[in-house]
N, C-alpha and C. Protein backbone atom coordinates (compact mmCIF):
# COMPACT_ATOMS: atom_id res chain seq x y z
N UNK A 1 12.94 -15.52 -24.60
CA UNK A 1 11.78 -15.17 -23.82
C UNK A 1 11.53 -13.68 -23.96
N UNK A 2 10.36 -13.16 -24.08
CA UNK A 2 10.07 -12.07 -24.38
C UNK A 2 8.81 -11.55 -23.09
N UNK A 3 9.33 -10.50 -22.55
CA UNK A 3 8.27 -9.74 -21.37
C UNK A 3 7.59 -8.45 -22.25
N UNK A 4 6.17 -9.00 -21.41
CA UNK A 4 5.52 -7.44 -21.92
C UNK A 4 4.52 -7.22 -21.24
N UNK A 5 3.85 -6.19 -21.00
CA UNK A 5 2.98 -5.57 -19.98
C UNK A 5 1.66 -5.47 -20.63
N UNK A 6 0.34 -6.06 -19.48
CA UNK A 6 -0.99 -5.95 -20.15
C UNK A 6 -2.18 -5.56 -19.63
N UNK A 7 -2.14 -4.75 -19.98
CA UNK A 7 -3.47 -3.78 -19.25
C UNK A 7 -4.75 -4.61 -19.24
N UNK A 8 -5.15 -5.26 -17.95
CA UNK A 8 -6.86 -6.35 -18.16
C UNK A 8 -7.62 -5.53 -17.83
N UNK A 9 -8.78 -5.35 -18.85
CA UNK A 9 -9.74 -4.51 -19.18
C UNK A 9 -11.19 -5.26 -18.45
N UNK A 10 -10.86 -6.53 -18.45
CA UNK A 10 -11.89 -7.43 -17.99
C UNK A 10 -11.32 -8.61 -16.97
N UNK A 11 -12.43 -8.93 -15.98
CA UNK A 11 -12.25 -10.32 -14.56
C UNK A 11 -11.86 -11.47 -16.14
N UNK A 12 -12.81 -11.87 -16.92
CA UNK A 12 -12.46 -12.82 -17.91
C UNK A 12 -11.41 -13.20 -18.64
N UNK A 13 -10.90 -11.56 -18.66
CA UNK A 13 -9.53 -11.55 -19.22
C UNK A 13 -8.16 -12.04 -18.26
N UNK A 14 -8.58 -11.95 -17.24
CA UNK A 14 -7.61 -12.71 -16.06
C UNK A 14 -8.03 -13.83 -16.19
N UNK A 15 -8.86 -14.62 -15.81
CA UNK A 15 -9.38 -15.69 -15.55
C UNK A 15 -8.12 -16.52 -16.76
N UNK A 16 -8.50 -16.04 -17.64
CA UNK A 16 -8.23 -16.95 -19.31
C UNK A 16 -6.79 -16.70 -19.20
N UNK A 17 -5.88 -15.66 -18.27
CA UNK A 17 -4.28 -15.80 -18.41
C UNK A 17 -3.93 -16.25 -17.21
N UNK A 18 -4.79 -16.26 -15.76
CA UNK A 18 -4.79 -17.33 -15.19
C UNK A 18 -4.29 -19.17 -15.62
N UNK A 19 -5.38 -19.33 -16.38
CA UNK A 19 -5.63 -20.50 -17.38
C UNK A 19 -4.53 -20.62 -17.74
N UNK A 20 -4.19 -19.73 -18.97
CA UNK A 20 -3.03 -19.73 -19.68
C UNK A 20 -1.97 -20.12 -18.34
N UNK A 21 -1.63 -19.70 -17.33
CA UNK A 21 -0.66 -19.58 -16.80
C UNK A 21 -0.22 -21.22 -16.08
N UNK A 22 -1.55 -22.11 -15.51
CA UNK A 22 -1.71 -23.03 -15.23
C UNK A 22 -1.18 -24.26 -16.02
N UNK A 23 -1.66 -23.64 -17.19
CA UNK A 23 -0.90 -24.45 -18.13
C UNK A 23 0.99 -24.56 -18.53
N UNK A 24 0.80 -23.72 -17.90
CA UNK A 24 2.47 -23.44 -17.86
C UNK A 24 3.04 -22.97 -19.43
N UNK A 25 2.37 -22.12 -19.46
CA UNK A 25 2.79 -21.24 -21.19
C UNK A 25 3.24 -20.27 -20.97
N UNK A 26 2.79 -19.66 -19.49
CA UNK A 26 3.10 -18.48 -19.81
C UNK A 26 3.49 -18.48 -17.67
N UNK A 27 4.48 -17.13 -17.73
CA UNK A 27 4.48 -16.99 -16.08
C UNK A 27 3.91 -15.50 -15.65
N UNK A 28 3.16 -15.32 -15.02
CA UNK A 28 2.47 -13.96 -14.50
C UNK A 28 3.66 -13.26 -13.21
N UNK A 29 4.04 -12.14 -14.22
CA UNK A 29 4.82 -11.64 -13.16
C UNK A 29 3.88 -10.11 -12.91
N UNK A 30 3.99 -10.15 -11.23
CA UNK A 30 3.12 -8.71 -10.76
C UNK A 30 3.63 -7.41 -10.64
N UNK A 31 3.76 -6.33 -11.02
CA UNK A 31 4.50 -5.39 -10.95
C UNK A 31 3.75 -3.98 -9.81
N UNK A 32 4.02 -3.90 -9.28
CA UNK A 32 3.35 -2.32 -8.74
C UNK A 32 3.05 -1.39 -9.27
N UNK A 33 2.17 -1.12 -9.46
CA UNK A 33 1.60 0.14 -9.92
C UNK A 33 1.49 1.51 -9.49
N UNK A 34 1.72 1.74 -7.67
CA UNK A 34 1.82 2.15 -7.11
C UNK A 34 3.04 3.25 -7.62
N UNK A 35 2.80 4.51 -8.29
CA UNK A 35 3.91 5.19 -7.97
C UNK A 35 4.29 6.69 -6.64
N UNK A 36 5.78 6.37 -6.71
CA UNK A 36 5.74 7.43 -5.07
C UNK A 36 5.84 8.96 -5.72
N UNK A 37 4.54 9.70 -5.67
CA UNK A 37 4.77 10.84 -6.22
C UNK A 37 5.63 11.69 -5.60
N UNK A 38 6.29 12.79 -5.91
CA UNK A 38 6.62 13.96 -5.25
C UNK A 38 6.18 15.24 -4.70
N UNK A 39 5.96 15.70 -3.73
CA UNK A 39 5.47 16.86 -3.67
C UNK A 39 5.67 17.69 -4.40
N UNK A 40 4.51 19.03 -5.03
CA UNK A 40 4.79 19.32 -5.79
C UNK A 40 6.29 20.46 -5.91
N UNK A 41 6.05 20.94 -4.44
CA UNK A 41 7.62 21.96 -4.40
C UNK A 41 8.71 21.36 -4.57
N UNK A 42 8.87 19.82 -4.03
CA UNK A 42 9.97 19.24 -5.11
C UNK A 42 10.33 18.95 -6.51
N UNK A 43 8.70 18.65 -7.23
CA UNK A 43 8.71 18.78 -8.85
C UNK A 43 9.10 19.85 -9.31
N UNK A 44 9.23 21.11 -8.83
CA UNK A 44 8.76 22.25 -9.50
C UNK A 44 10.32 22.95 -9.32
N UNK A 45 10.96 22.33 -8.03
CA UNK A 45 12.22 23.27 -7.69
C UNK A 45 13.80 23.24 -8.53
N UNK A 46 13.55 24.63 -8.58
CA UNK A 46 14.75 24.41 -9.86
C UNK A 46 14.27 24.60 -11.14
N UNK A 47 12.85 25.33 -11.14
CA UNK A 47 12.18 25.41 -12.90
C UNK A 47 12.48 26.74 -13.31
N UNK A 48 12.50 27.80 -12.38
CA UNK A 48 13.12 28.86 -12.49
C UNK A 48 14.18 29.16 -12.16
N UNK A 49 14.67 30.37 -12.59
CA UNK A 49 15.98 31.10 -11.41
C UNK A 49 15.57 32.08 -10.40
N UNK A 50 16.75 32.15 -9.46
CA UNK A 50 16.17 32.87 -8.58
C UNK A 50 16.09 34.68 -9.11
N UNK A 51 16.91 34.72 -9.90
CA UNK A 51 16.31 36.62 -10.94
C UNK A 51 14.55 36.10 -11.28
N UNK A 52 14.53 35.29 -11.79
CA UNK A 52 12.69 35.23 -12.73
C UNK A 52 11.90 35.21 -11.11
N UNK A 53 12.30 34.29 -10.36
CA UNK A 53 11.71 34.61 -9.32
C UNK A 53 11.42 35.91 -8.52
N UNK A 54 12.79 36.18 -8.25
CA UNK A 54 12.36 37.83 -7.95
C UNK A 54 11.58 38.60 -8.75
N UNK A 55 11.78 38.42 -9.82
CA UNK A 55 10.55 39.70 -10.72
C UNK A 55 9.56 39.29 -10.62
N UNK A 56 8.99 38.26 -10.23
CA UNK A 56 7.84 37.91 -10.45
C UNK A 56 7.02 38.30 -8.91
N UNK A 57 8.12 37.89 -7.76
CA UNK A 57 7.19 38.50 -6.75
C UNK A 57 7.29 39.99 -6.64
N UNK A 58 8.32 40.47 -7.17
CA UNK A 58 8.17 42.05 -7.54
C UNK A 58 6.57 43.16 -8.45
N UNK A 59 6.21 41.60 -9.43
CA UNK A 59 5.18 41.94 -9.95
C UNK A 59 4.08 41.94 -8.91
N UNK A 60 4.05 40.82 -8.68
CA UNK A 60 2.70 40.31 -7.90
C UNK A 60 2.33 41.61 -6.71
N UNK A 61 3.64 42.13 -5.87
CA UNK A 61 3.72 42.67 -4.87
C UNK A 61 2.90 43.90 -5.46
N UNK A 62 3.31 44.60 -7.06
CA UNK A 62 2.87 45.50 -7.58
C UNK A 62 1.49 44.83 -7.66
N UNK A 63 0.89 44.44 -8.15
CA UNK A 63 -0.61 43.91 -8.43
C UNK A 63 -1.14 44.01 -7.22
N UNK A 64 -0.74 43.83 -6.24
CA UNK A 64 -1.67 43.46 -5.02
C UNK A 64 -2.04 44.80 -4.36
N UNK A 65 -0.82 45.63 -4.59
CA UNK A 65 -1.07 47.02 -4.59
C UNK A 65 -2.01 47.83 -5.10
N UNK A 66 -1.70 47.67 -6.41
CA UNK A 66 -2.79 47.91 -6.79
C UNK A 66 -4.26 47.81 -6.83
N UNK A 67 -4.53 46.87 -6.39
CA UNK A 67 -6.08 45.99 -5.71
C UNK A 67 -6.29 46.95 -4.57
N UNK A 68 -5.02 47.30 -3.41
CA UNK A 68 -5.71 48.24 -2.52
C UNK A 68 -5.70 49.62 -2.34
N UNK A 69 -5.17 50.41 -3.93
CA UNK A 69 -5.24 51.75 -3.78
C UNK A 69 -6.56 51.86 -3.86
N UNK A 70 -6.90 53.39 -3.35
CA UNK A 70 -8.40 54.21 -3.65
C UNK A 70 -8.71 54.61 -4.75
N UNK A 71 -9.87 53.65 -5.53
CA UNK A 71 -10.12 54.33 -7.17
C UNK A 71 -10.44 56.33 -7.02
């Protein structure tokens, strides 16, 4: 027995593996599609170190500074 997954592009295209299925050729198994995403501060944590981190808000801190000196 061989499983495989099928993307229905069309109601007709169910209908006809419906059919198929009635006939007993084939068995329709339903899978979820539903996946549980992660927030993204959990995707993300752990992509740096905490040194790259520090320089970076070291930069930013400099940039922002800069935005409010007097030209």
């Amino acid at each position: 027995m061989t499983t495989i997954t099928i993307q229905i592009k069309n109601n007709k295209a169910l209908k006809l593996i419906k059919d198929i299925e009635a006939l007993d050729l084939i068995k329709v198994i339903k899978n979820s599609t539903t996946k549980k995403t992660k927030k993204l501060s959990e995707r993300l944590s752990g992509c740096i170190t905490e040194k790259q981190a520090e320089k970076m808000h070291k930069e930013l801190e400099q940039m922002r500074n800069e935005w409010e000196r007097d030209i």
